[in-house]
C-alpha atoms as a PDB file:
ATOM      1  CA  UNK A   1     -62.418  38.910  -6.381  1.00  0.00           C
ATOM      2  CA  UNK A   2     -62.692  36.466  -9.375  1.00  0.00           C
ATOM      3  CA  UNK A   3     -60.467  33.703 -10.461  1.00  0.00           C
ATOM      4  CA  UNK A   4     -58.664  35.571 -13.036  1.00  0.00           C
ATOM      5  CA  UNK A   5     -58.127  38.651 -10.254  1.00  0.00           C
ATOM      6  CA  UNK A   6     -56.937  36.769  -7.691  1.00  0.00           C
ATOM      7  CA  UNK A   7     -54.812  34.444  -9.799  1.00  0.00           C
ATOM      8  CA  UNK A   8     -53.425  37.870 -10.996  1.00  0.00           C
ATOM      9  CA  UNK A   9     -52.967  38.961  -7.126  1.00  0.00           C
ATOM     10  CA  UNK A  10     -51.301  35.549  -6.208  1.00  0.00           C
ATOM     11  CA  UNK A  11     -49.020  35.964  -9.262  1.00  0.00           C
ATOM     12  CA  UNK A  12     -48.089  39.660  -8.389  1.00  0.00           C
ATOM     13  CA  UNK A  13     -48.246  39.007  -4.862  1.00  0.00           C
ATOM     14  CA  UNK A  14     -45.165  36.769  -5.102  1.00  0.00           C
ATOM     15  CA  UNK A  15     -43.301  38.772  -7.713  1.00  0.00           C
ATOM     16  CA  UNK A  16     -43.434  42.092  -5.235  1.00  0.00           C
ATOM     17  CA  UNK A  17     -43.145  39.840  -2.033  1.00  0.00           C
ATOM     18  CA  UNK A  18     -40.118  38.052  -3.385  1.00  0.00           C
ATOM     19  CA  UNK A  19     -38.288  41.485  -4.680  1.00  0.00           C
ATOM     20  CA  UNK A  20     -39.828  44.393  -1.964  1.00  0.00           C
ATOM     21  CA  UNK A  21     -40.840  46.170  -4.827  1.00  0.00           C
ATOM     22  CA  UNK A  22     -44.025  47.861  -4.964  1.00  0.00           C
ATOM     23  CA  UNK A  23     -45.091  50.792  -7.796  1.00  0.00           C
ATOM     24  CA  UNK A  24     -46.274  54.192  -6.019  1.00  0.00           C
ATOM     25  CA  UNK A  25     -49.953  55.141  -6.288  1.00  0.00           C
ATOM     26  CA  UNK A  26     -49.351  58.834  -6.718  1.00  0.00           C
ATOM     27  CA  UNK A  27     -46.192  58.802  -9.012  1.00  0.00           C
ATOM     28  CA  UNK A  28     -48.189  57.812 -12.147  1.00  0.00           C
ATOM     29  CA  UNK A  29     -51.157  55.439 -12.890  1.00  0.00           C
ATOM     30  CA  UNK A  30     -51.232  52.153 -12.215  1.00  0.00           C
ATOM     31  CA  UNK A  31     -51.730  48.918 -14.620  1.00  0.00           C
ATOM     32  CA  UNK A  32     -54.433  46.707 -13.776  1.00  0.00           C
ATOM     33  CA  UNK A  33     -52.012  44.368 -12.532  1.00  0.00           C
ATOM     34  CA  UNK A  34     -50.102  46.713 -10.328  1.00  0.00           C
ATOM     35  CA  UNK A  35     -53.838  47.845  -8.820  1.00  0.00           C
ATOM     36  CA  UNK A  36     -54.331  44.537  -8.028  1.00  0.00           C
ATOM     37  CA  UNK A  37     -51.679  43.347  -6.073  1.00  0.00           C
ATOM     38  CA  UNK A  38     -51.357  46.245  -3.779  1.00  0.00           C
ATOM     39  CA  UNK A  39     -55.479  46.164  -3.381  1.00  0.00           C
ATOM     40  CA  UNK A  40     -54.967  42.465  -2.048  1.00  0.00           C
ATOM     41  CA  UNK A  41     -52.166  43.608  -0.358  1.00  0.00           C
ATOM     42  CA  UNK A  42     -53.943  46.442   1.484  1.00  0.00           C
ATOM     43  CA  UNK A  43     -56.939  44.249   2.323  1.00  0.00           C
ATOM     44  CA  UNK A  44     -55.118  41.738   3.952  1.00  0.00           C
ATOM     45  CA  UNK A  45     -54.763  45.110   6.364  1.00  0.00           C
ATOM     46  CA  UNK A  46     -57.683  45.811   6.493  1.00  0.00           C
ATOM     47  CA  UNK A  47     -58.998  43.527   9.239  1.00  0.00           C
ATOM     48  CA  UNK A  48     -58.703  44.249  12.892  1.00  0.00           C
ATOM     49  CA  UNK A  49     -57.409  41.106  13.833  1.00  0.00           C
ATOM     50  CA  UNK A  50     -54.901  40.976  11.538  1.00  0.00           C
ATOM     51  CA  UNK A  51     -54.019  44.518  12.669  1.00  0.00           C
ATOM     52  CA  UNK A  52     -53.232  43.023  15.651  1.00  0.00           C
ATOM     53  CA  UNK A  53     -51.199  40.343  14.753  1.00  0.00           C
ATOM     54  CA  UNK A  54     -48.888  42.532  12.868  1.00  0.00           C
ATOM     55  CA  UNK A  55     -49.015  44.331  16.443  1.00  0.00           C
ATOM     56  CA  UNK A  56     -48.285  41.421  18.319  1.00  0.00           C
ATOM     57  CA  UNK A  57     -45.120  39.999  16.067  1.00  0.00           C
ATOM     58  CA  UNK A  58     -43.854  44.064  15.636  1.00  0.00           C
ATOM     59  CA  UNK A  59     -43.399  44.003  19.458  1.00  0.00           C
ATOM     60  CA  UNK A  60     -41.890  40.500  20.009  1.00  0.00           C
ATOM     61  CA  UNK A  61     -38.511  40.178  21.018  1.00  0.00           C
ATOM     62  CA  UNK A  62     -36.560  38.148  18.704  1.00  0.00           C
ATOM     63  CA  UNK A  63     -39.469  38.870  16.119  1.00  0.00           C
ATOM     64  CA  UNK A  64     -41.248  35.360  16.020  1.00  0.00           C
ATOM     65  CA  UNK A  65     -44.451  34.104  17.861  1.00  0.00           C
ATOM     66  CA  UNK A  66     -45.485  30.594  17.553  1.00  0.00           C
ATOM     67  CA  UNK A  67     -48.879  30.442  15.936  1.00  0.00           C
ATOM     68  CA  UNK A  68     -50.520  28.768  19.602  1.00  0.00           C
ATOM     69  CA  UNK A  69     -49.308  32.411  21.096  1.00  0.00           C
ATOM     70  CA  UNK A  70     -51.798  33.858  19.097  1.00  0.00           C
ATOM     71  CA  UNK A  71     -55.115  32.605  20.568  1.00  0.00           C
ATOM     72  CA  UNK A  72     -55.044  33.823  23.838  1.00  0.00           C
ATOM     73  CA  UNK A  73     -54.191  37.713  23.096  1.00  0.00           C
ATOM     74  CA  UNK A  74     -56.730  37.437  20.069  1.00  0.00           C
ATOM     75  CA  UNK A  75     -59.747  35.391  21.834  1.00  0.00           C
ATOM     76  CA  UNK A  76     -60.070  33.699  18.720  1.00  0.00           C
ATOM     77  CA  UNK A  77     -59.959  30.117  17.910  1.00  0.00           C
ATOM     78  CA  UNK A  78     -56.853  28.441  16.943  1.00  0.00           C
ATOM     79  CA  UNK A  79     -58.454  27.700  13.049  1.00  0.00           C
ATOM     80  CA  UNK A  80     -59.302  31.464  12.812  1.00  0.00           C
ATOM     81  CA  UNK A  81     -55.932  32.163  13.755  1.00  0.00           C
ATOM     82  CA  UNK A  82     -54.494  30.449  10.757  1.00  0.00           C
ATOM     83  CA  UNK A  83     -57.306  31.783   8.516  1.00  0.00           C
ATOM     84  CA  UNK A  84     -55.771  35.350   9.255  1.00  0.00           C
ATOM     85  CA  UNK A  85     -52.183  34.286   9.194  1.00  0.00           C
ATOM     86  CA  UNK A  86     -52.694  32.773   6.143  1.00  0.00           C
ATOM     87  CA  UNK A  87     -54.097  35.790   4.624  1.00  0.00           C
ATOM     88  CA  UNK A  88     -50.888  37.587   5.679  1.00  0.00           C
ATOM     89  CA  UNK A  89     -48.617  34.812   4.478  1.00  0.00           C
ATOM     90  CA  UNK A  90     -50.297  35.381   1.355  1.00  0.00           C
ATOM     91  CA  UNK A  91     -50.095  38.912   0.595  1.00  0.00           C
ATOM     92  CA  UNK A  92     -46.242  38.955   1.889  1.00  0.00           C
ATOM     93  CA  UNK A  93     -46.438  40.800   4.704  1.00  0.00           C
ATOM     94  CA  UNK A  94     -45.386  37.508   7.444  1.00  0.00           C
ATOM     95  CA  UNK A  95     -43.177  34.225   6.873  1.00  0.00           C
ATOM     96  CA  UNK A  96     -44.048  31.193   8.909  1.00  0.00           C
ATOM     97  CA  UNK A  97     -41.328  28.295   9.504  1.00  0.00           C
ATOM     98  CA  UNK A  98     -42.488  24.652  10.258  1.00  0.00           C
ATOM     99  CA  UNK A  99     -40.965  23.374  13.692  1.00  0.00           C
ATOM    100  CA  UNK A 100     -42.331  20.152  14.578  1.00  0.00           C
ATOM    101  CA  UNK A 101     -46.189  20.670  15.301  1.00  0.00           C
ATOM    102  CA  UNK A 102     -45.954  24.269  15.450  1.00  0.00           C
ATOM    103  CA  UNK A 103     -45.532  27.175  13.046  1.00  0.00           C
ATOM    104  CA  UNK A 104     -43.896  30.300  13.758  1.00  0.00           C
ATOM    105  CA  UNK A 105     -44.337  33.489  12.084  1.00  0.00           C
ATOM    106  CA  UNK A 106     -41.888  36.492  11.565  1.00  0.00           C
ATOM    107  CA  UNK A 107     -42.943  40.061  10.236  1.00  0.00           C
ATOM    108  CA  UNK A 108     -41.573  41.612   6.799  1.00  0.00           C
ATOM    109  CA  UNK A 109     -40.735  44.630   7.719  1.00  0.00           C
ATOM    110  CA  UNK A 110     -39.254  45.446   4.355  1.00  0.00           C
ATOM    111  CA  UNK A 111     -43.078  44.217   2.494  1.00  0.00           C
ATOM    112  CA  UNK A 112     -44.188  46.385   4.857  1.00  0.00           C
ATOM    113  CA  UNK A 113     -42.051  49.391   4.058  1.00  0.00           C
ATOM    114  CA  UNK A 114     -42.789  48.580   0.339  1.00  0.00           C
ATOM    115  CA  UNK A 115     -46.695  49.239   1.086  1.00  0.00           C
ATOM    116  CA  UNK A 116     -45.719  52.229   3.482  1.00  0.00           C
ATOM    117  CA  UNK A 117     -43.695  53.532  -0.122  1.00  0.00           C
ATOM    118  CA  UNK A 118     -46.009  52.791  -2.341  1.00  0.00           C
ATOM    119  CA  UNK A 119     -48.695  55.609  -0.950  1.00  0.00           C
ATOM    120  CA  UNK A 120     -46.345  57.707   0.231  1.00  0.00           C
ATOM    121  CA  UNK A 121     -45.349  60.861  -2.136  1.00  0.00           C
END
């Protein structure tokens, strides 16, 4: 994406993350704007890794999982890790909380359910 498309994605990112409001695809046509933040939205999906995070936090108990959790399930190194948990923390779909050295990350189920809404009829 360019500058001006992903500033516009950031922008409308944190507008629909903030109020769990996302327009439906197949109600009526979407504004540019409205395209854009649930295509950066839906790409954040669109990686199997980050599939499986959403996997691994959905079936936590108590719903958080300290970003070093991540590494072993995953293989992947602990910077990649981030990379795809920031992705996520980006387009709304987790929250991650600062405890000391660690980070741990919850799941929005209700950005979630906004995507789910958004291409459903």
């Amino acid at each position: 994406m360019g500058d001006t498309t992903t500033a516009l994605a950031n922008q409308s990112l944190g507008e629909c993350a903030s109020t769990s409001c996302c327009p439906s695809v197949l109600a009526s046509p979407l504004s540019g704007t409205e395209a854009v933040e649930l295509a950066t939205a839906f790409s954040a999906l669109s990686d199997p890794v980050r599939l499986q995070v959403l996997s691994i936090l959905a079936a936590k108990t108590g719903g958080e999982v300290c970003v070093c959790e991540f590494v072993g399930p995953l293989g992947k190194s602990q910077p990649t890790v981030s990379h795809h948990l920031k992705i996520l923390s980006r387009a709304g779909l987790v929250h991650g909380e600062r405890r000391g050295k660690w980070v741990y990350y919850s799941l929005d189920r209700d950005r979630l359910a906004s995507l789910r809404a958004a291409i459903d009829t």
